[in-house]
Structure formats: structure tokens, C-alpha cells
Protein backbone atom coordinates (compact mmCIF):
# COMPACT_ATOMS: atom_id res chain seq x y z
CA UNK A 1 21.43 -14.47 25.87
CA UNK A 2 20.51 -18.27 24.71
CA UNK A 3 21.44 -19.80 21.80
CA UNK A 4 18.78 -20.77 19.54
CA UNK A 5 19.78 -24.19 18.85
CA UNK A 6 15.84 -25.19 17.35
CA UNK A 7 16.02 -25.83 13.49
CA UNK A 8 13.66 -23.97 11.11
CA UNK A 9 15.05 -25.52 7.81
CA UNK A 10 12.72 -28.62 7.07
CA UNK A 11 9.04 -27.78 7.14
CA UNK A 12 8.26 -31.54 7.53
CA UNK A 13 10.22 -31.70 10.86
CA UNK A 14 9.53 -30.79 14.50
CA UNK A 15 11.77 -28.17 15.10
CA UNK A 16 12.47 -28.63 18.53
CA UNK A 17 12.94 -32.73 18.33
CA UNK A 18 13.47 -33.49 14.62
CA UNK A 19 10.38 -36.39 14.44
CA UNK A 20 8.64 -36.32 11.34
CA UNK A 21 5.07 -34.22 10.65
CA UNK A 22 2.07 -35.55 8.89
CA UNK A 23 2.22 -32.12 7.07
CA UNK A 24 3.65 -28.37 7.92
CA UNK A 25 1.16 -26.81 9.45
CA UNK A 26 -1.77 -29.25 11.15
CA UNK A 27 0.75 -31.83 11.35
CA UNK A 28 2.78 -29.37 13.69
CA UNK A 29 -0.21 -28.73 15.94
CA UNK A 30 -1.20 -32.09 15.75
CA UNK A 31 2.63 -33.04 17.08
CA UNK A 32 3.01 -30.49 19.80
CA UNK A 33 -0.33 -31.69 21.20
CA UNK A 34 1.18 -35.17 21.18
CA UNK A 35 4.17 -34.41 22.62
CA UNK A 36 4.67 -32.62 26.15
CA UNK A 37 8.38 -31.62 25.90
CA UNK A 38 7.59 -30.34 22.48
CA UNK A 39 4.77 -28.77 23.22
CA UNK A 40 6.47 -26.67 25.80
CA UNK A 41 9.31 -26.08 24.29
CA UNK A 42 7.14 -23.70 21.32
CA UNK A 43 5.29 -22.12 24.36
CA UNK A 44 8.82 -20.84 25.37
CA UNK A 45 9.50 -20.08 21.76
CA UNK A 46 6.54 -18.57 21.31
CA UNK A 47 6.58 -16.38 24.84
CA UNK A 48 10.10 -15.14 23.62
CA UNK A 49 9.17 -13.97 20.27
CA UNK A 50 5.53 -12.27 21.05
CA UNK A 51 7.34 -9.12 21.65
CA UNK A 52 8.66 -9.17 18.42
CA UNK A 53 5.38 -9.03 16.47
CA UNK A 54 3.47 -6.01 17.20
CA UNK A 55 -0.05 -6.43 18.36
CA UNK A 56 0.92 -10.15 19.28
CA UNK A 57 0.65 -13.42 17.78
CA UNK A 58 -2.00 -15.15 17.06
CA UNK A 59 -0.76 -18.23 15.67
């Protein structure tokens, strides 16, 4: 099992690099766009957790 090492705390902060957002929520989208590594680092997050959330996620 892997150890999530991303950090969740600061809603103003990639979680996966630690850069700075614009805001919490477009800011984030706005980022992972921007940023390859990032951006495919919450596609792995995201494939691991859609099992959790019945019916999917649509987020």
C-alpha cells in the first residue's frame, strides 16, 4: 500500500507541489492545467479514490 505523502491542510496550496493558488477551487484547476506533473499526479489521486465515492466523482 502507498503512502499518501500529498498535503490537504492549506486550501491555498497545490497539494501535490506546494506552489501557491490564485484561489481554492478555480485556482486549483487553473494550476493543474498549468502544470503537467501536477496535473497527473490528481489524475492518479483521483483514479485511486473513485471507488470510494459511490456512483463516481464528478469533480
Amino acid at each position: 500500500m502507498a503512502v499518501n505523502t500529498t498535503d490537504w491542510t492549506d486550501p491555498i496550496a497545490c497539494p501535490f507541489c506546494g506552489d501557491e493558488l490564485a484561489s481554492p477551487g478555480a485556482g486549483f484547476v487553473d494550476h493543474i492545467h498549468e502544470s503537467e506533473t501536477c496535473e497527473a499526479e490528481f489524475e492518479f489521486w483521483r483514479e485511486n479514490i473513485s471507488g470510494d465515492v459511490a456512483g463516481g466523482w464528478a469533480g
